[in-house]
PDB file of N, CA and C in Angstrom:
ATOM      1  N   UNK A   1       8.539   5.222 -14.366  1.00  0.00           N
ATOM      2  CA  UNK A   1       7.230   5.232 -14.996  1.00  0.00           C
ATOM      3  C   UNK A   1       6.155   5.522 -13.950  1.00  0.00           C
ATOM      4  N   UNK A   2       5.294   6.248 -14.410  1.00  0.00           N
ATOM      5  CA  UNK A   2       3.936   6.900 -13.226  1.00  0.00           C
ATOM      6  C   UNK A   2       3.344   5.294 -12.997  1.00  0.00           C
ATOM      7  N   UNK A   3       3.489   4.046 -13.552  1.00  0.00           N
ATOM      8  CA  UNK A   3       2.513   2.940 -13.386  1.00  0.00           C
ATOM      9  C   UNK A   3       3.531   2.459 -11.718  1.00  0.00           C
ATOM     10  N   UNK A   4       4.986   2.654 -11.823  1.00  0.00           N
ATOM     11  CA  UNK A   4       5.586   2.138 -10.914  1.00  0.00           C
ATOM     12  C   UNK A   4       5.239   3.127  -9.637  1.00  0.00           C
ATOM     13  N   UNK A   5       5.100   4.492  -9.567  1.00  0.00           N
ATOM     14  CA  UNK A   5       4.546   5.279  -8.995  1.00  0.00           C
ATOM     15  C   UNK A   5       3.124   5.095  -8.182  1.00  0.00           C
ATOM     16  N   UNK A   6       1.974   4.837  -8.925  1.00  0.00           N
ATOM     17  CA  UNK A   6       1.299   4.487  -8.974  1.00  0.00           C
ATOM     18  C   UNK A   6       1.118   2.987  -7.778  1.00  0.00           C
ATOM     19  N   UNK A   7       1.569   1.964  -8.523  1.00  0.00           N
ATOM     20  CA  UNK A   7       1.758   0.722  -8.049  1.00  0.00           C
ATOM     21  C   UNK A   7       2.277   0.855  -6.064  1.00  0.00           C
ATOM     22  N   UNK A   8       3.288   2.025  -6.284  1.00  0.00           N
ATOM     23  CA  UNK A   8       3.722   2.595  -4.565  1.00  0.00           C
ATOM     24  C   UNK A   8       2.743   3.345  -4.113  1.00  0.00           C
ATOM     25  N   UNK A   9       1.855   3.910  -4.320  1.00  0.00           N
ATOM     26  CA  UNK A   9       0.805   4.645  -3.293  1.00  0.00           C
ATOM     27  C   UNK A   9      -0.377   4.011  -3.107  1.00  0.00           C
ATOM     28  N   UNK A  10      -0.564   2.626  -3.810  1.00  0.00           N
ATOM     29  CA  UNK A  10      -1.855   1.793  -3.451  1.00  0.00           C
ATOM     30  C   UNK A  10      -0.728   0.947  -2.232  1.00  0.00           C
ATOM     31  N   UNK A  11       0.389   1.151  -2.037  1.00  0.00           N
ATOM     32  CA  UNK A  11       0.547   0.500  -0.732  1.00  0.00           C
ATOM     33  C   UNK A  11       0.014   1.200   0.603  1.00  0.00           C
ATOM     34  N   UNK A  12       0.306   2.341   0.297  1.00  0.00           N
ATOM     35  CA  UNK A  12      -0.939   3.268   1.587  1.00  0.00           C
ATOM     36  C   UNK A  12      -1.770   3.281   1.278  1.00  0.00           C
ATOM     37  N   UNK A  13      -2.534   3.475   0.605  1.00  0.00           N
ATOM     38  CA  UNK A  13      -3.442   3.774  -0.302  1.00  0.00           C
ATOM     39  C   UNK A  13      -4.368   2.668  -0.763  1.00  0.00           C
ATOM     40  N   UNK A  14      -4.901   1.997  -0.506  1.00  0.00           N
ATOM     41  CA  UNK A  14      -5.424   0.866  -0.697  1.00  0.00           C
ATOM     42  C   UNK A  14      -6.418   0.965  -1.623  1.00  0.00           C
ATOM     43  N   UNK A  15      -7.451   1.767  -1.127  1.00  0.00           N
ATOM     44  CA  UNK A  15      -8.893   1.837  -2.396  1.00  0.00           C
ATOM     45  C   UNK A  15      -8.561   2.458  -3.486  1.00  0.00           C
ATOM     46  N   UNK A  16      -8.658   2.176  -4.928  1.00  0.00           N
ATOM     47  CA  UNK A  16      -8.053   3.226  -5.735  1.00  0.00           C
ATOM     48  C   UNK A  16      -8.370   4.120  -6.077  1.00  0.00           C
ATOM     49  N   UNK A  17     -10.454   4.300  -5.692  1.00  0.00           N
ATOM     50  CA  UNK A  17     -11.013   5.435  -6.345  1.00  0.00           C
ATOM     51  C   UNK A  17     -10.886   5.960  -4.938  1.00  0.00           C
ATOM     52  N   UNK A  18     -10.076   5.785  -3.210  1.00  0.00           N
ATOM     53  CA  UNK A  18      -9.776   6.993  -3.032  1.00  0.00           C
ATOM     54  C   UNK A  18      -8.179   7.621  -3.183  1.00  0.00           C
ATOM     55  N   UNK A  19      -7.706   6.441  -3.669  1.00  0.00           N
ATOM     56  CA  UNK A  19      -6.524   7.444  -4.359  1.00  0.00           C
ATOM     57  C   UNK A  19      -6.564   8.025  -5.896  1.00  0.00           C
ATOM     58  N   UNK A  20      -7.532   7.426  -6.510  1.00  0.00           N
ATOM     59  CA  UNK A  20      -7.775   8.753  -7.395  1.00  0.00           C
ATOM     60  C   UNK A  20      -8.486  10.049  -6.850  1.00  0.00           C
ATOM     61  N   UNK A  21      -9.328  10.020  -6.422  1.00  0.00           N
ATOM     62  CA  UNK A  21      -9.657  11.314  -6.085  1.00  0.00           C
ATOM     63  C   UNK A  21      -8.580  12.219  -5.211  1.00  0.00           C
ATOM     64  N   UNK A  22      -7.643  11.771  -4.278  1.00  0.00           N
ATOM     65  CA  UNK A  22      -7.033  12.405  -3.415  1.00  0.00           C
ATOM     66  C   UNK A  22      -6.127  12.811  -4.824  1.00  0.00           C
ATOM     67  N   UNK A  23      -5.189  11.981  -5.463  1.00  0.00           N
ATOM     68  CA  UNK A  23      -4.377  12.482  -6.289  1.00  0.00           C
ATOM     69  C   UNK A  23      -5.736  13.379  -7.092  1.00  0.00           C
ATOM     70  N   UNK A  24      -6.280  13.157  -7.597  1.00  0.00           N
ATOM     71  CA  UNK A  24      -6.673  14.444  -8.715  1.00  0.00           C
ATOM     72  C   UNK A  24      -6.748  15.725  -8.072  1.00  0.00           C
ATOM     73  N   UNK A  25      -7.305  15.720  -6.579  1.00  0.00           N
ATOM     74  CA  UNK A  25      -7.234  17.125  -5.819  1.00  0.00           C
ATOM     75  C   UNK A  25      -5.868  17.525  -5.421  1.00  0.00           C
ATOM     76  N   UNK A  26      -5.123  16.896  -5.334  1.00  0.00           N
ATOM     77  CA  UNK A  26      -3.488  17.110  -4.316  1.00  0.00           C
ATOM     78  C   UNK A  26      -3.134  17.551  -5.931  1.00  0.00           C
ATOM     79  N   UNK A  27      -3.262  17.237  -7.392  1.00  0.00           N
ATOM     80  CA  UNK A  27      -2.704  17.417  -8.019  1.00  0.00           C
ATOM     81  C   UNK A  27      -3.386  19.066  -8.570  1.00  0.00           C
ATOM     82  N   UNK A  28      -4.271  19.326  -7.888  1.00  0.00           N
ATOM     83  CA  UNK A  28      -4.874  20.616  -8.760  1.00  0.00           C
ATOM     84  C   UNK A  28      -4.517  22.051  -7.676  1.00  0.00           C
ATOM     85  N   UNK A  29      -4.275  21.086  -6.241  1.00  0.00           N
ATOM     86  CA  UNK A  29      -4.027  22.001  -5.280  1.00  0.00           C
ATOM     87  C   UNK A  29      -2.123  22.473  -5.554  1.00  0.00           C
ATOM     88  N   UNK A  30      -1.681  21.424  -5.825  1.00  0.00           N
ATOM     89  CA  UNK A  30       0.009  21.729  -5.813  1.00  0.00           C
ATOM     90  C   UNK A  30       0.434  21.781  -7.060  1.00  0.00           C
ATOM     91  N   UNK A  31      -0.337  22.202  -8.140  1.00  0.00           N
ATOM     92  CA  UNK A  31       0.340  22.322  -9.568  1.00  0.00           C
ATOM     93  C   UNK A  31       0.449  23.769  -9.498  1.00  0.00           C
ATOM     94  N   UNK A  32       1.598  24.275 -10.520  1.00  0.00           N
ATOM     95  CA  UNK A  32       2.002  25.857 -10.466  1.00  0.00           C
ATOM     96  C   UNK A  32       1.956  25.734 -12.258  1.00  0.00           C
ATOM     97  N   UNK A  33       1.384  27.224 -12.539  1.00  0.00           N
ATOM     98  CA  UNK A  33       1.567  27.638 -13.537  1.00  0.00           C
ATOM     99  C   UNK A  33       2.970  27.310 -14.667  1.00  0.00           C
ATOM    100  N   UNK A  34       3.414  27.272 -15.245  1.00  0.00           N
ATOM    101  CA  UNK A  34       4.297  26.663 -16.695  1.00  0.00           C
ATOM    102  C   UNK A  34       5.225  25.694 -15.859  1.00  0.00           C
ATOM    103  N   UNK A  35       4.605  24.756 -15.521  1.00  0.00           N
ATOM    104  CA  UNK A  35       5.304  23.388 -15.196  1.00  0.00           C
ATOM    105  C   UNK A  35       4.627  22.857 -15.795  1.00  0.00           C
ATOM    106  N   UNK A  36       4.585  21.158 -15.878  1.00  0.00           N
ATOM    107  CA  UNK A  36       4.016  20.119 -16.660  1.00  0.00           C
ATOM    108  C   UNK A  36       3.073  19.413 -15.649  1.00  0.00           C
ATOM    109  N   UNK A  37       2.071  19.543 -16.206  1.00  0.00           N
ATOM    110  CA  UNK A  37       1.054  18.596 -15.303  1.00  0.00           C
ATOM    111  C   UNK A  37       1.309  17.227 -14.575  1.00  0.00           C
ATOM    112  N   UNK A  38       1.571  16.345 -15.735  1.00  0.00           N
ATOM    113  CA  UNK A  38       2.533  14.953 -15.183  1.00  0.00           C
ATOM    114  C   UNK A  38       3.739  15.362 -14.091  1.00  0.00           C
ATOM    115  N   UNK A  39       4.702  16.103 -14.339  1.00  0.00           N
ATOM    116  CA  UNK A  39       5.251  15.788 -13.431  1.00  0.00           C
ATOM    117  C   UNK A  39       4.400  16.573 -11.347  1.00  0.00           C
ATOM    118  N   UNK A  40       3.916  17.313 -11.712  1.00  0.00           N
ATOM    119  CA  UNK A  40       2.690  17.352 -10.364  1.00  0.00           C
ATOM    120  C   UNK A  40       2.448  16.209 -10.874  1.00  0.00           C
ATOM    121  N   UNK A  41       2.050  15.707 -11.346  1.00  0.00           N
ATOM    122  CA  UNK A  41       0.839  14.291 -10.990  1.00  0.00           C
ATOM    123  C   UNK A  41       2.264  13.405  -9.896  1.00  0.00           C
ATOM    124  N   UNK A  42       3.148  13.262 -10.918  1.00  0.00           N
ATOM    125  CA  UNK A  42       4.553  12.294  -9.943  1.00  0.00           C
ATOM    126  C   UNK A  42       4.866  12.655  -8.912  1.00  0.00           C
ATOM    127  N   UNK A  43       4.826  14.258  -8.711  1.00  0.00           N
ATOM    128  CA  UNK A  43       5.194  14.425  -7.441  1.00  0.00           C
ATOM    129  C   UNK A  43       4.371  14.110  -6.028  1.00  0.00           C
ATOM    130  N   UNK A  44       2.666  14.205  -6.630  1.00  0.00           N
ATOM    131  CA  UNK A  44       1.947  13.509  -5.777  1.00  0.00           C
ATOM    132  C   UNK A  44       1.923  12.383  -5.507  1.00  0.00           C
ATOM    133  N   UNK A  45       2.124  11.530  -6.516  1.00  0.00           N
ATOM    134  CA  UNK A  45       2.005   9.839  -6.155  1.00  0.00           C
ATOM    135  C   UNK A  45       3.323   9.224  -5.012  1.00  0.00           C
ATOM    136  N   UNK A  46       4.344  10.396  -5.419  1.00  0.00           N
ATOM    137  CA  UNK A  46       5.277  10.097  -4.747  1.00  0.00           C
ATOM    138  C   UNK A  46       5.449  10.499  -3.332  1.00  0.00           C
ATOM    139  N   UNK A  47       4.600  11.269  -3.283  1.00  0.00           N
ATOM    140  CA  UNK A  47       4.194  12.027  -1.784  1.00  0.00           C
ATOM    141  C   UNK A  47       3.432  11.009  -0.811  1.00  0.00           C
ATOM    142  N   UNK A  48       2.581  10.747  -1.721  1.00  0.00           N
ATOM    143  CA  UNK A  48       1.705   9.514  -1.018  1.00  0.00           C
ATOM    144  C   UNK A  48       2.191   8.268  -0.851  1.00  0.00           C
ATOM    145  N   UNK A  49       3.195   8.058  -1.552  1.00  0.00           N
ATOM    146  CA  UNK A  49       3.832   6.562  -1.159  1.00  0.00           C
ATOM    147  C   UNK A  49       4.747   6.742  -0.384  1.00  0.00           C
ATOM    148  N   UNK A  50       5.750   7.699   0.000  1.00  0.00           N
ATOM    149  CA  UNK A  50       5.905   8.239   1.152  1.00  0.00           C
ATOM    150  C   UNK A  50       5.942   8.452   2.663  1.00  0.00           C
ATOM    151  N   UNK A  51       4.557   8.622   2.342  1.00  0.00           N
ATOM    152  CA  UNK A  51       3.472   8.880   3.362  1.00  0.00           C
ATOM    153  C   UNK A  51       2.749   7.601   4.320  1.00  0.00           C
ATOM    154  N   UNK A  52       2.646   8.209   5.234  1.00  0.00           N
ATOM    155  CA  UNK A  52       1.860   7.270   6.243  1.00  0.00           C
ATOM    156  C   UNK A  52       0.334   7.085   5.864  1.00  0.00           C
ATOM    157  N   UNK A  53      -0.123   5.940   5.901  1.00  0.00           N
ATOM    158  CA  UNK A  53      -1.678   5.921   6.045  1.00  0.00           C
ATOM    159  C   UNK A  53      -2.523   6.802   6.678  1.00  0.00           C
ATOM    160  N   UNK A  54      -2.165   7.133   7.904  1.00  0.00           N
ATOM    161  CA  UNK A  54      -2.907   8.196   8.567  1.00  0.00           C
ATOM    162  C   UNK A  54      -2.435   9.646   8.788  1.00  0.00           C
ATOM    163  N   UNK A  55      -1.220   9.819   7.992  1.00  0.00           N
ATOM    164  CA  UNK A  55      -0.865  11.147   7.242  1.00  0.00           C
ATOM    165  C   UNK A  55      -1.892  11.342   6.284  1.00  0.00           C
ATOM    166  N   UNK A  56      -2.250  10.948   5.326  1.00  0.00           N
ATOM    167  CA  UNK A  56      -3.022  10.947   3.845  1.00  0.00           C
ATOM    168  C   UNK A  56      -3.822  11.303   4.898  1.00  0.00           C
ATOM    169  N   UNK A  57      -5.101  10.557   5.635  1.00  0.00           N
ATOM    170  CA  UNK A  57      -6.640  10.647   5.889  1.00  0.00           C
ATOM    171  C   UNK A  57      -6.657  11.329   6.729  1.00  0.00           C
ATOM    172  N   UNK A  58      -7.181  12.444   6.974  1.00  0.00           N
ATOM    173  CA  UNK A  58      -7.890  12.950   7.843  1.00  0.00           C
ATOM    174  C   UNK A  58      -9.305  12.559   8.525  1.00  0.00           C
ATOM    175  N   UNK A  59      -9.757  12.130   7.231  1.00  0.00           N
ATOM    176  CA  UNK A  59     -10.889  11.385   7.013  1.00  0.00           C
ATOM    177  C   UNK A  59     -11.770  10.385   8.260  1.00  0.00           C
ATOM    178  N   UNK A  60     -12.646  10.520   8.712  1.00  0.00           N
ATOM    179  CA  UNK A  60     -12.990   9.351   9.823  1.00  0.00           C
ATOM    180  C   UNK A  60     -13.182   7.690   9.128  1.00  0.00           C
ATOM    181  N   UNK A  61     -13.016   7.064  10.194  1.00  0.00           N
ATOM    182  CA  UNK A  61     -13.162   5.342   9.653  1.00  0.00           C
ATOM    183  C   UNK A  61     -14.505   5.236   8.440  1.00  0.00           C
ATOM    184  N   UNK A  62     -15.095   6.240   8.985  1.00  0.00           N
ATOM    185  CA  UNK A  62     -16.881   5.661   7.887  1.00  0.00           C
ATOM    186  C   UNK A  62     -16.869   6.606   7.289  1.00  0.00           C
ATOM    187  N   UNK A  63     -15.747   6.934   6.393  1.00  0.00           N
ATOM    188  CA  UNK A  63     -15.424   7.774   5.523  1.00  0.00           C
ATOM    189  C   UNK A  63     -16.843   7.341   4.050  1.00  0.00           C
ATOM    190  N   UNK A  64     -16.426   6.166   3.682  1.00  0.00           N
ATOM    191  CA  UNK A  64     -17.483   5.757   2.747  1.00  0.00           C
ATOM    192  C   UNK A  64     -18.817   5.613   2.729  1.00  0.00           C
ATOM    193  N   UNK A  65     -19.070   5.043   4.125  1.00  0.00           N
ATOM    194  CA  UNK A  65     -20.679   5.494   4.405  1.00  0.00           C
ATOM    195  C   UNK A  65     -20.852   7.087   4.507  1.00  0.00           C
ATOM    196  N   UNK A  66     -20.064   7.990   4.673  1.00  0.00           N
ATOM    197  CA  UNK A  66     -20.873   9.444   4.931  1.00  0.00           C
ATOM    198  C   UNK A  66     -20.682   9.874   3.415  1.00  0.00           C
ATOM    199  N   UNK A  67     -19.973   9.292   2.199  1.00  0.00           N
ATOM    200  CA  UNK A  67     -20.196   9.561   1.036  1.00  0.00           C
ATOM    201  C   UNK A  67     -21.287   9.001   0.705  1.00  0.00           C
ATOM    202  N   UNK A  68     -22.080   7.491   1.307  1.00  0.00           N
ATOM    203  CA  UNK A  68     -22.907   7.568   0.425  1.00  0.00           C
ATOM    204  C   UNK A  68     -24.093   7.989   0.638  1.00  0.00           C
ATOM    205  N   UNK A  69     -24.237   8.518   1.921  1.00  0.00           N
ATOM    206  CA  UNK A  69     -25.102   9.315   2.829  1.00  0.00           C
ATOM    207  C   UNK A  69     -25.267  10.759   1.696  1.00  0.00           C
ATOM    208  N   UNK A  70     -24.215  11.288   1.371  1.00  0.00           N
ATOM    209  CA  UNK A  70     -24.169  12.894   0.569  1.00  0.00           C
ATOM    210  C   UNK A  70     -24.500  12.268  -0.810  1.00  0.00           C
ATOM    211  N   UNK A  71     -24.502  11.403  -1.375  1.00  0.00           N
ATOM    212  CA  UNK A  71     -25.167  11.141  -2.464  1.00  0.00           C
ATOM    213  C   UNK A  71     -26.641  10.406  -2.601  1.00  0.00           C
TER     214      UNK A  71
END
């Protein structure tokens, strides 16, 4: 189930609105034409749980302050 999926990439992944946003982009960047959306969505979550913490971010530590700086 994507919730058990899910449930594994907030272990790297800690904040959820930035693992929603990373999954909604990782999912628009690696989806291919006549496949199923969900399963890109699984294959990302599963990528990211996977994954190292500082694999995922490129991002600097004050990642959130320079978002709220651009807004």
């Amino acid at each position: 189930m994507r919730s058990d999926r899910v449930f594994d990439a907030l272990h790297t992944l800690r904040n959820r609105y930035m693992l929603c946003q990373l999954a909604s982009k990782a999912t628009r960047k690696f989806h291919r034409p006549n496949t199923r959306i969900q399963e890109t969505m699984n294959q990302v979550f599963d990528k990211i749980a996977d994954a190292e913490r500082h694999d995922i971010l490129s991002e600097p530590e004050h990642f959130a302050e320079a978002q709220r700086r651009a807004a």
